[in-house]
PDB file of N, CA and C in Angstrom:
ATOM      1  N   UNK A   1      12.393  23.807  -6.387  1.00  0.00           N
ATOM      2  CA  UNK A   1      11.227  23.377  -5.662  1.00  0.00           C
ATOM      3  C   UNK A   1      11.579  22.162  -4.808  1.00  0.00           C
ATOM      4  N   UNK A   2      11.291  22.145  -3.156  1.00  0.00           N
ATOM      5  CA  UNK A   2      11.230  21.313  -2.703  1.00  0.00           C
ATOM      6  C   UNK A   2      10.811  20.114  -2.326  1.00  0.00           C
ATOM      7  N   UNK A   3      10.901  18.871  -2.889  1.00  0.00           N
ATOM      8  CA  UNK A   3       9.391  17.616  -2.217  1.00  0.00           C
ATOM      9  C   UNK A   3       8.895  17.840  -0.884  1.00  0.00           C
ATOM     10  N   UNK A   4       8.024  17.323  -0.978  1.00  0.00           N
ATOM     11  CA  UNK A   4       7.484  16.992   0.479  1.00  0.00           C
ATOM     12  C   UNK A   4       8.538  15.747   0.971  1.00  0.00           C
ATOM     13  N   UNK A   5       8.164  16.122   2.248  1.00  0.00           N
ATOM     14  CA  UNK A   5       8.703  15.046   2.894  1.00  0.00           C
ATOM     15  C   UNK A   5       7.972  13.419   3.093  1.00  0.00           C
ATOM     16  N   UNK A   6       6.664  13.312   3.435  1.00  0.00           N
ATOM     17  CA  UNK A   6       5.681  12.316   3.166  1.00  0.00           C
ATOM     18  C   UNK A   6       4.828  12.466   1.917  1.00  0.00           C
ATOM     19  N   UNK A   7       5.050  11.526   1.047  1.00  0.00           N
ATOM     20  CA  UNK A   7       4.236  11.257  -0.134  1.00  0.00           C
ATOM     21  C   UNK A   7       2.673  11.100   0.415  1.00  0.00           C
ATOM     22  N   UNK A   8       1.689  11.584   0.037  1.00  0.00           N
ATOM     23  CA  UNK A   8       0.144  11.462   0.782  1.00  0.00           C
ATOM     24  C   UNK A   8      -0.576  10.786  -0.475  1.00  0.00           C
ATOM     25  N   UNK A   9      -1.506   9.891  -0.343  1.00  0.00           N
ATOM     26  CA  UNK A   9      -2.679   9.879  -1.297  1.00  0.00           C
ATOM     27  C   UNK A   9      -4.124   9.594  -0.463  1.00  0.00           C
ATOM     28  N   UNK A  10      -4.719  10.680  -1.082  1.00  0.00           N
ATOM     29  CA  UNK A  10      -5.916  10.327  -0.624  1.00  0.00           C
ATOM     30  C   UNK A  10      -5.983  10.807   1.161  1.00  0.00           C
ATOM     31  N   UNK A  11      -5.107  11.135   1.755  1.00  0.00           N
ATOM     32  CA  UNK A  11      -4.685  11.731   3.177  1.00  0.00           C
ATOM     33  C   UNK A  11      -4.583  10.876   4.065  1.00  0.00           C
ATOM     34  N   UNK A  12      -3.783   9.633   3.095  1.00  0.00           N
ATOM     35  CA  UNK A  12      -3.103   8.744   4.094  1.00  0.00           C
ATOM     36  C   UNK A  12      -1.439   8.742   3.409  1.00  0.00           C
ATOM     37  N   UNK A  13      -0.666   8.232   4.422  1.00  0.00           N
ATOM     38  CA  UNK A  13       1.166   8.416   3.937  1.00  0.00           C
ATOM     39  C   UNK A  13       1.492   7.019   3.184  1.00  0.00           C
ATOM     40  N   UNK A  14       2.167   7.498   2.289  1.00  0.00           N
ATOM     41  CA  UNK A  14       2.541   6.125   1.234  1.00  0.00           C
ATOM     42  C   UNK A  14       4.086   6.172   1.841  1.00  0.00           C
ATOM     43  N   UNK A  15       5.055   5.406   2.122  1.00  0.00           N
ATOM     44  CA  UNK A  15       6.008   5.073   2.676  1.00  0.00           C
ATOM     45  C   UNK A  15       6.706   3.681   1.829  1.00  0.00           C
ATOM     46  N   UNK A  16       7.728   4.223   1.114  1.00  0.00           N
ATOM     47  CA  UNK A  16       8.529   3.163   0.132  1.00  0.00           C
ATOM     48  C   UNK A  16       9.212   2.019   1.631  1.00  0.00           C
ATOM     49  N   UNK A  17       9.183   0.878   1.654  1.00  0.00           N
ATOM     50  CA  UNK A  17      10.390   0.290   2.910  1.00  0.00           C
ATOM     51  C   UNK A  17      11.387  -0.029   2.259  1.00  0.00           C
ATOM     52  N   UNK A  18      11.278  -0.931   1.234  1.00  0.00           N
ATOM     53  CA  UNK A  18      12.233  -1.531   0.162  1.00  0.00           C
ATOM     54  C   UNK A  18      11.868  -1.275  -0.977  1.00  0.00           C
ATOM     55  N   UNK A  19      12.824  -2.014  -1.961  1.00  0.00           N
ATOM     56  CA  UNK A  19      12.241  -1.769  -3.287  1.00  0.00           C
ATOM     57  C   UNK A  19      10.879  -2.290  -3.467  1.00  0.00           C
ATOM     58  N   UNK A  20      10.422  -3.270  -3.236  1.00  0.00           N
ATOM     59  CA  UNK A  20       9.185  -3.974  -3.759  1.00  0.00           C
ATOM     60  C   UNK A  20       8.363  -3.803  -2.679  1.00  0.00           C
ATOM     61  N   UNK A  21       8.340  -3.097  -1.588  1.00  0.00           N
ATOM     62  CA  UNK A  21       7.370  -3.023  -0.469  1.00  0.00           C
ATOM     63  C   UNK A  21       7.321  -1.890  -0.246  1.00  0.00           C
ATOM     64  N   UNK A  22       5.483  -1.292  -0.109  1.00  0.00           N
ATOM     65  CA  UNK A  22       5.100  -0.078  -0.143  1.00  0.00           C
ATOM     66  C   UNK A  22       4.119  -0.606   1.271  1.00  0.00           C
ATOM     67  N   UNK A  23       4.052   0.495   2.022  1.00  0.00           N
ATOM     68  CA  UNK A  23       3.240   1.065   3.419  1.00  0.00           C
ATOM     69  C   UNK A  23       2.070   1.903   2.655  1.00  0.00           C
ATOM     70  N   UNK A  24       0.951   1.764   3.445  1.00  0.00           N
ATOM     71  CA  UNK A  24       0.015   2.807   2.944  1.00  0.00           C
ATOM     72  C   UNK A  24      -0.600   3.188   4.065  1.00  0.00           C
ATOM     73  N   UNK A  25      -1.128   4.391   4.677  1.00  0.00           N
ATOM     74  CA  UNK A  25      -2.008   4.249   5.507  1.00  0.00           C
ATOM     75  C   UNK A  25      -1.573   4.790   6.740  1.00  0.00           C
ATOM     76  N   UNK A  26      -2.185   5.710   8.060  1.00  0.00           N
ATOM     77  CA  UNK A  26      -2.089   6.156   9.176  1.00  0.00           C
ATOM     78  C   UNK A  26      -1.248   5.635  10.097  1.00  0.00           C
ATOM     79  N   UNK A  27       0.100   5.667  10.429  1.00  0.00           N
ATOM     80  CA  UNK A  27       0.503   5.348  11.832  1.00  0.00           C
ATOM     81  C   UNK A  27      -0.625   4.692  12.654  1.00  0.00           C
ATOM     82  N   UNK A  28      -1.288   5.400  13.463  1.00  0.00           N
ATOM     83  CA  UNK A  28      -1.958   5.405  14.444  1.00  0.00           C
ATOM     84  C   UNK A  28      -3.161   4.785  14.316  1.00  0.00           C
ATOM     85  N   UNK A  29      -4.141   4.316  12.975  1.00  0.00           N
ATOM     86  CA  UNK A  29      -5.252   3.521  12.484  1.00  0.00           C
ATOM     87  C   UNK A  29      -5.091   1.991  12.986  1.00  0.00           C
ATOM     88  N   UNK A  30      -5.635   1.577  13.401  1.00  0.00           N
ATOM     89  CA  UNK A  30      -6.056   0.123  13.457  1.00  0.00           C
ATOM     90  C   UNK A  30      -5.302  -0.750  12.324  1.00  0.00           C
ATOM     91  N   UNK A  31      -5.694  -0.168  10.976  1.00  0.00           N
ATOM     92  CA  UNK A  31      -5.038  -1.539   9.992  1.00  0.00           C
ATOM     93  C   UNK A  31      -4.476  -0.094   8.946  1.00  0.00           C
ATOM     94  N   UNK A  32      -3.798  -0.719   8.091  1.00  0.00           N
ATOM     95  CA  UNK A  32      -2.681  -0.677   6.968  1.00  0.00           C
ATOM     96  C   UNK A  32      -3.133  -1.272   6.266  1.00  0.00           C
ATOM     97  N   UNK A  33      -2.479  -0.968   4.939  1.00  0.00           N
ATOM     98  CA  UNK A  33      -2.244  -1.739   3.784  1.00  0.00           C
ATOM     99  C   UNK A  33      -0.787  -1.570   3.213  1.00  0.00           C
ATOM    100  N   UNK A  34      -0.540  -2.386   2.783  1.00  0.00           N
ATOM    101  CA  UNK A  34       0.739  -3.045   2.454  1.00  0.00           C
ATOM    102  C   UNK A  34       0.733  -3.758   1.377  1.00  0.00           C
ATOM    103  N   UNK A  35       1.724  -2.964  -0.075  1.00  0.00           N
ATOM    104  CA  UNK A  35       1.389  -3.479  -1.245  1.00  0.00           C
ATOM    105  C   UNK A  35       2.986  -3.995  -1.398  1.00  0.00           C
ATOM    106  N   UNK A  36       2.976  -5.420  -2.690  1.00  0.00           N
ATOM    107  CA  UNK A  36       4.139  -5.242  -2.517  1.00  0.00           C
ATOM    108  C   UNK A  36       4.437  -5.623  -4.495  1.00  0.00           C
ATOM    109  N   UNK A  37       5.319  -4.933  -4.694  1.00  0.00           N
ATOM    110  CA  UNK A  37       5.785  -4.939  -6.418  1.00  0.00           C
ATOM    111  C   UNK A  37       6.092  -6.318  -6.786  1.00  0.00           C
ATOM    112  N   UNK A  38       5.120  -7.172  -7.386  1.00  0.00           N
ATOM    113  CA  UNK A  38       5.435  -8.353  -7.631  1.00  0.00           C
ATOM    114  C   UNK A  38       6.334  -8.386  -9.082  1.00  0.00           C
ATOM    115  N   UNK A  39       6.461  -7.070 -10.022  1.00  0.00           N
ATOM    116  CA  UNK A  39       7.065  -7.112 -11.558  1.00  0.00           C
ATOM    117  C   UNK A  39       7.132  -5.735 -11.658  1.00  0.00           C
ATOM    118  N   UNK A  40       7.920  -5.744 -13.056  1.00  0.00           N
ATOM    119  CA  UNK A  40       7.906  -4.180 -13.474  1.00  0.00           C
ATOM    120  C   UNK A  40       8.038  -4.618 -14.942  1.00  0.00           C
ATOM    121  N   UNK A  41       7.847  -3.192 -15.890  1.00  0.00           N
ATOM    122  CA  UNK A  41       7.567  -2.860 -17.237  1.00  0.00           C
ATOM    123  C   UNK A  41       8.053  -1.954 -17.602  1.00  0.00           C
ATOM    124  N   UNK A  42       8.987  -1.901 -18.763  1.00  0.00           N
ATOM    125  CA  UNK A  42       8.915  -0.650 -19.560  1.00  0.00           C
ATOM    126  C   UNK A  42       7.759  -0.192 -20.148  1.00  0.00           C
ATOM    127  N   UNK A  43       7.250   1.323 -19.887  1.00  0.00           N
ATOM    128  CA  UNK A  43       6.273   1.821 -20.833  1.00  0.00           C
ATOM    129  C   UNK A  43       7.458   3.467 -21.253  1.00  0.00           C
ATOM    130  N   UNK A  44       7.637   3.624 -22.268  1.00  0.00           N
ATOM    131  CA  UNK A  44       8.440   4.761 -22.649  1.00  0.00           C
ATOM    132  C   UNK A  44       9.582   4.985 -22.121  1.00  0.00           C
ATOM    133  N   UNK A  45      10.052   3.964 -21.600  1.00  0.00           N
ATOM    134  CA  UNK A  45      11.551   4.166 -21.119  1.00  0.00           C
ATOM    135  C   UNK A  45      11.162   4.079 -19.519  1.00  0.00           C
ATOM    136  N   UNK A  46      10.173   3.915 -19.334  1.00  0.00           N
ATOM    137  CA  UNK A  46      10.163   4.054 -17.413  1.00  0.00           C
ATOM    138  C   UNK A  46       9.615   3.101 -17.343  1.00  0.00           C
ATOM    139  N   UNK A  47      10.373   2.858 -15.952  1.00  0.00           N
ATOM    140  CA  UNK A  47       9.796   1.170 -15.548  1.00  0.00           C
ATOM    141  C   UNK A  47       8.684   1.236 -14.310  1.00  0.00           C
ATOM    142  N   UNK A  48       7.493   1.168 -14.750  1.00  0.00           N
ATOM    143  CA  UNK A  48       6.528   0.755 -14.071  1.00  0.00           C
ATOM    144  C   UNK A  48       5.989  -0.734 -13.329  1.00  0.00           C
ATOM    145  N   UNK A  49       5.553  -0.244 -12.329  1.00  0.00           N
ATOM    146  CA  UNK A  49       5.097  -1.059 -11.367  1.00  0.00           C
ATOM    147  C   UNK A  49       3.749  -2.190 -11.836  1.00  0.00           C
ATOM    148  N   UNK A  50       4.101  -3.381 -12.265  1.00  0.00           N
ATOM    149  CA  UNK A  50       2.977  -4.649 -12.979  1.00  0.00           C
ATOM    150  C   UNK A  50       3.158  -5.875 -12.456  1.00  0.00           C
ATOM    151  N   UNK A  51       2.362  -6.654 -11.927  1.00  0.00           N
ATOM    152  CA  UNK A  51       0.915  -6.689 -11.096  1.00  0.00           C
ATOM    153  C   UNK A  51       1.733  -5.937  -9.495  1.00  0.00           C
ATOM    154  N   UNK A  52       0.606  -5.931  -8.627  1.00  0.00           N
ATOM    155  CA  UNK A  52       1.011  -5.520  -7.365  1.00  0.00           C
ATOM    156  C   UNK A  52       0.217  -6.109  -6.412  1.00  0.00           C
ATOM    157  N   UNK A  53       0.328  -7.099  -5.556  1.00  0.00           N
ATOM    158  CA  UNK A  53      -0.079  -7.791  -4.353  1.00  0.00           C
ATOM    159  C   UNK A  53      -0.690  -6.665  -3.477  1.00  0.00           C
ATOM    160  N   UNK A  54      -1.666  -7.036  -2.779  1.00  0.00           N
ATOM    161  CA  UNK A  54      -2.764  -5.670  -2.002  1.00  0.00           C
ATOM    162  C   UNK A  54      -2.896  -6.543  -0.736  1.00  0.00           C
ATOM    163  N   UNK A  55      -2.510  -5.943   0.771  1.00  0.00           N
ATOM    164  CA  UNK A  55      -2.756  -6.860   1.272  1.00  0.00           C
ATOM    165  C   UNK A  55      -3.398  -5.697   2.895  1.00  0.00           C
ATOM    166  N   UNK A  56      -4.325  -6.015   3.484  1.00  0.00           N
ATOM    167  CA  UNK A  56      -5.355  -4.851   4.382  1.00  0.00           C
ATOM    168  C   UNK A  56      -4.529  -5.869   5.908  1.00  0.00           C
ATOM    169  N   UNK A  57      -3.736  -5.092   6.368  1.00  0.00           N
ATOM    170  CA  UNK A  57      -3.344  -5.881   7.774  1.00  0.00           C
ATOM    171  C   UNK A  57      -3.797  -5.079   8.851  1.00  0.00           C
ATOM    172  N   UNK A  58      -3.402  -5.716   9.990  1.00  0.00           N
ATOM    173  CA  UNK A  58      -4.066  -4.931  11.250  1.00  0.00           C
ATOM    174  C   UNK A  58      -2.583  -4.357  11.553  1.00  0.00           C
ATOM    175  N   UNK A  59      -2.644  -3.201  11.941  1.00  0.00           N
ATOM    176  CA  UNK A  59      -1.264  -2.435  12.660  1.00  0.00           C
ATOM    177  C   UNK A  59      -1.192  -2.744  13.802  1.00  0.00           C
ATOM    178  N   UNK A  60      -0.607  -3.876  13.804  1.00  0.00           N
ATOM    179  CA  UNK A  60       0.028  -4.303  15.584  1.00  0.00           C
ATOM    180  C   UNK A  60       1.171  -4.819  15.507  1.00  0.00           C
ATOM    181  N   UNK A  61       2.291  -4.776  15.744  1.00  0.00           N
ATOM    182  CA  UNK A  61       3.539  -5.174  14.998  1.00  0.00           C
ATOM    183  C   UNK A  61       3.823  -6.479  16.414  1.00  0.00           C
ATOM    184  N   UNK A  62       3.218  -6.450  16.857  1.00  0.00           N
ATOM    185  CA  UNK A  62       3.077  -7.725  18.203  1.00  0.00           C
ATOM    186  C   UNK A  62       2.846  -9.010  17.880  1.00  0.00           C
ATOM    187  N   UNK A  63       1.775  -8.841  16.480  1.00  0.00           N
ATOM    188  CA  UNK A  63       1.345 -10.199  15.828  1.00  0.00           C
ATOM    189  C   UNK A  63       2.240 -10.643  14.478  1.00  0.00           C
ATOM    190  N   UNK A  64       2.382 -11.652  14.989  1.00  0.00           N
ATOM    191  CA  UNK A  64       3.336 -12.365  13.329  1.00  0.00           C
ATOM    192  C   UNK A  64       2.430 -11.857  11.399  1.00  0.00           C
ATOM    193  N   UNK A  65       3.077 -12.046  10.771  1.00  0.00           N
ATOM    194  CA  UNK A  65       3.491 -11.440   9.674  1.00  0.00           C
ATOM    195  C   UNK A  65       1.704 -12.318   9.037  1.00  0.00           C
ATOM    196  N   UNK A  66       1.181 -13.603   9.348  1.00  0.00           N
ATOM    197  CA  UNK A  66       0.094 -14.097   8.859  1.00  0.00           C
ATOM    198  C   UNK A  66      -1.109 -13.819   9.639  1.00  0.00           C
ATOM    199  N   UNK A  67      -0.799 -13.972  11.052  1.00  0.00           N
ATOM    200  CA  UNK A  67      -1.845 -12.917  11.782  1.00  0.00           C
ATOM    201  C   UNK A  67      -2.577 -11.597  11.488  1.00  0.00           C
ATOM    202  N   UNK A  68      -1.321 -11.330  10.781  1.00  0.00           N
ATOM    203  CA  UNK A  68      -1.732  -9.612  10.625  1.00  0.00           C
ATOM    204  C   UNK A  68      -3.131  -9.164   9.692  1.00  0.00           C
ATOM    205  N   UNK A  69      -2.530 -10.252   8.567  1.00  0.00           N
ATOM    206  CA  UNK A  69      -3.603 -10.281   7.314  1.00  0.00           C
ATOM    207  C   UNK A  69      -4.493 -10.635   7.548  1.00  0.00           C
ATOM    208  N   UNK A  70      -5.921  -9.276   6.506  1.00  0.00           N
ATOM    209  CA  UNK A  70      -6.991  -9.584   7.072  1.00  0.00           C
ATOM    210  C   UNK A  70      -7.286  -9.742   5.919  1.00  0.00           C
ATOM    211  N   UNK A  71      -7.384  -9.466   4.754  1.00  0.00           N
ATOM    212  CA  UNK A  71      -7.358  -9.396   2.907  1.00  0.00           C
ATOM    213  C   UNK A  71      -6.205  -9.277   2.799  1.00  0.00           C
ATOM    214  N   UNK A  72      -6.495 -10.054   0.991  1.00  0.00           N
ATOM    215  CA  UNK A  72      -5.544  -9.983   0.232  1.00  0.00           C
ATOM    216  C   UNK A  72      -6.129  -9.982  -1.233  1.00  0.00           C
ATOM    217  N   UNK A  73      -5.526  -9.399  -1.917  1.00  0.00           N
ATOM    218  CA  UNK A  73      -5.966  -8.319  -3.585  1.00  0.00           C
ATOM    219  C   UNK A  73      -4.503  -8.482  -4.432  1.00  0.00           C
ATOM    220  N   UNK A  74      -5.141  -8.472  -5.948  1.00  0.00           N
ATOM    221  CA  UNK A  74      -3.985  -7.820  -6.648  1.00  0.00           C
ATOM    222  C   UNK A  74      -4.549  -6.865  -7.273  1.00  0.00           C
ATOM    223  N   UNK A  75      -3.968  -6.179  -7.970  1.00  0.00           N
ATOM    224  CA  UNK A  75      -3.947  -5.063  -8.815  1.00  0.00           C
ATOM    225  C   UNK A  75      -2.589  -5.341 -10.058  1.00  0.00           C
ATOM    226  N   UNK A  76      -3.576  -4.556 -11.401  1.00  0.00           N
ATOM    227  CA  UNK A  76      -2.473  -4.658 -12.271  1.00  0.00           C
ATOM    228  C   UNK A  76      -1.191  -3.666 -12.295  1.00  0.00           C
ATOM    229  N   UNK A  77      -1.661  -2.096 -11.642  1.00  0.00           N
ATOM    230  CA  UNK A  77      -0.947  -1.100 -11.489  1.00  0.00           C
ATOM    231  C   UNK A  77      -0.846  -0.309 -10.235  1.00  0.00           C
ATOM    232  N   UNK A  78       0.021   0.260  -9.671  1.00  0.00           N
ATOM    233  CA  UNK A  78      -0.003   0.832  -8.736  1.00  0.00           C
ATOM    234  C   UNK A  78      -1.382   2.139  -8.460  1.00  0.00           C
ATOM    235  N   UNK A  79      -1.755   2.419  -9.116  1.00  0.00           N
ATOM    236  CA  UNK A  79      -3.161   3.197  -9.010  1.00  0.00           C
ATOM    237  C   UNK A  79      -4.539   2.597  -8.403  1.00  0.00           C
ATOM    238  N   UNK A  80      -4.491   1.276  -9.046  1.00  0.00           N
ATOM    239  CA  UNK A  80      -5.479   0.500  -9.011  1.00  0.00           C
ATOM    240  C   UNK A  80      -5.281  -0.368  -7.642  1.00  0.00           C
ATOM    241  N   UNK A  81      -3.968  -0.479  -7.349  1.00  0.00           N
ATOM    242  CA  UNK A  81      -3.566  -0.993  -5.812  1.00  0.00           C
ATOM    243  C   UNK A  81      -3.955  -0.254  -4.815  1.00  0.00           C
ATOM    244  N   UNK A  82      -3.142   1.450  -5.086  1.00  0.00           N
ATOM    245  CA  UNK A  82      -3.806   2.330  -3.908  1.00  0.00           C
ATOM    246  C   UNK A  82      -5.051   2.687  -3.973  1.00  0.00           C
ATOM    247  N   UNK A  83      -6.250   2.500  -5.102  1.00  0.00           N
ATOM    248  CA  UNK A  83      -7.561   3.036  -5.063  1.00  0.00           C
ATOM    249  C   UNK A  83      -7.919   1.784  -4.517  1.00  0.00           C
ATOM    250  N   UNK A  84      -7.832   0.348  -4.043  1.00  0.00           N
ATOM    251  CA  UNK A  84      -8.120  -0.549  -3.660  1.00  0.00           C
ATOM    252  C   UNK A  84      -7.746  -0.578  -2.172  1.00  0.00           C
ATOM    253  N   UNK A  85      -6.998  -0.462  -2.056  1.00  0.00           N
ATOM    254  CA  UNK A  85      -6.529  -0.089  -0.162  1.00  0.00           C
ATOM    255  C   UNK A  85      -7.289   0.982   0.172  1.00  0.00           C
ATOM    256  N   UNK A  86      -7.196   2.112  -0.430  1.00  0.00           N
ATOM    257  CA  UNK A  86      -8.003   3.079   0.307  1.00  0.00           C
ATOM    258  C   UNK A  86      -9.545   2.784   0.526  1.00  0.00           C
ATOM    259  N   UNK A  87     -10.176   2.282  -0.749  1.00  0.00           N
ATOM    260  CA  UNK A  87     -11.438   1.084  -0.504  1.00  0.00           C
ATOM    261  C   UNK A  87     -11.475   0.268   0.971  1.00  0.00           C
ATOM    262  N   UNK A  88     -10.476  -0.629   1.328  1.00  0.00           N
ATOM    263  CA  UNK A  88     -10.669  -1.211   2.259  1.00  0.00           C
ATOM    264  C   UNK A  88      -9.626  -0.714   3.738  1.00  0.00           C
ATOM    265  N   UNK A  89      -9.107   0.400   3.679  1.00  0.00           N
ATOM    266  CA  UNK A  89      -8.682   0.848   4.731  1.00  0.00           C
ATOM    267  C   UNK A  89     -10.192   2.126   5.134  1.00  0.00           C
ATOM    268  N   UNK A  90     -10.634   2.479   4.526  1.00  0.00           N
ATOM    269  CA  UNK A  90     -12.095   3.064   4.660  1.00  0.00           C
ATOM    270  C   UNK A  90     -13.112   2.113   5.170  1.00  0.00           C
ATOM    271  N   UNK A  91     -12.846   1.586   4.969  1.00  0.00           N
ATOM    272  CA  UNK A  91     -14.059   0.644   5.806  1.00  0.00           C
ATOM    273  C   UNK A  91     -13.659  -0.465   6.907  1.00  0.00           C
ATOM    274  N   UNK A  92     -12.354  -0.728   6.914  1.00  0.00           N
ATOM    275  CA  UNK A  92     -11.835  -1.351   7.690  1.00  0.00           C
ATOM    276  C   UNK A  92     -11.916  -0.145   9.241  1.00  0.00           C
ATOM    277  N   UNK A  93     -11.262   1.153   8.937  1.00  0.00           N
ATOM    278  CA  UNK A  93     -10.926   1.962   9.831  1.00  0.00           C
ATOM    279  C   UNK A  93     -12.328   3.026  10.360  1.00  0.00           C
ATOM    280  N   UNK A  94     -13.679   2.435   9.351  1.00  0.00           N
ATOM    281  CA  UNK A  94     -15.173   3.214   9.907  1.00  0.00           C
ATOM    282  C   UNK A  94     -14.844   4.490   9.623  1.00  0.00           C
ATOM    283  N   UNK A  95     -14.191   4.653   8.168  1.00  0.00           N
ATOM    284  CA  UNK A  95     -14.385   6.434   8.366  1.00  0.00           C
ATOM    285  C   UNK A  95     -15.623   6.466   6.518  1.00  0.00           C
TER     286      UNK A  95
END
């Protein structure tokens, strides 16, 4: 069985950049979210993602890195990060 090529949640693209920095969210939308792995955990031998920085920027890569940010969130787990972006990329983006 083959993966997909773009990981989707919720029918926006999750995009790994580095290890600790995750993309969330439409190319082409107004704003992003951008989480980034502040720790990790063993739970059963796998190392999970604990706490995670949540941060709702505007997609303009023109404006510096503090400009961008429009919120900022944590989350304890990566679930609770992306059900929190998608929260505010939904209302950020009027859909």
């Amino acid at each position: 069985m083959k993966l997909p090529e773009i990981f989707k949640y919720r029918g926006r693209e999750v995009y790994k950049i580095k290890n600790n920095l995750i993309h969330y969210g439409r190319p082409n939308d107004k704003f992003i979210a951008v989480l980034v792995v502040l720790g990790t955990e063993e739970y059963k031998g796998y190392k999970i993602s604990s706490p995670l920085s949540v941060e709702l920027q505007i997609n303009n890569p023109k404006l510096t890195v503090k400009e961008r940010v429009v919120k900022k969130g944590e989350a304890d787990n990566l679930y609770k990060a992306l059900e929190l972006a998608h929260v505010w990329l939904t209302q950020a983006n009027g859909e």
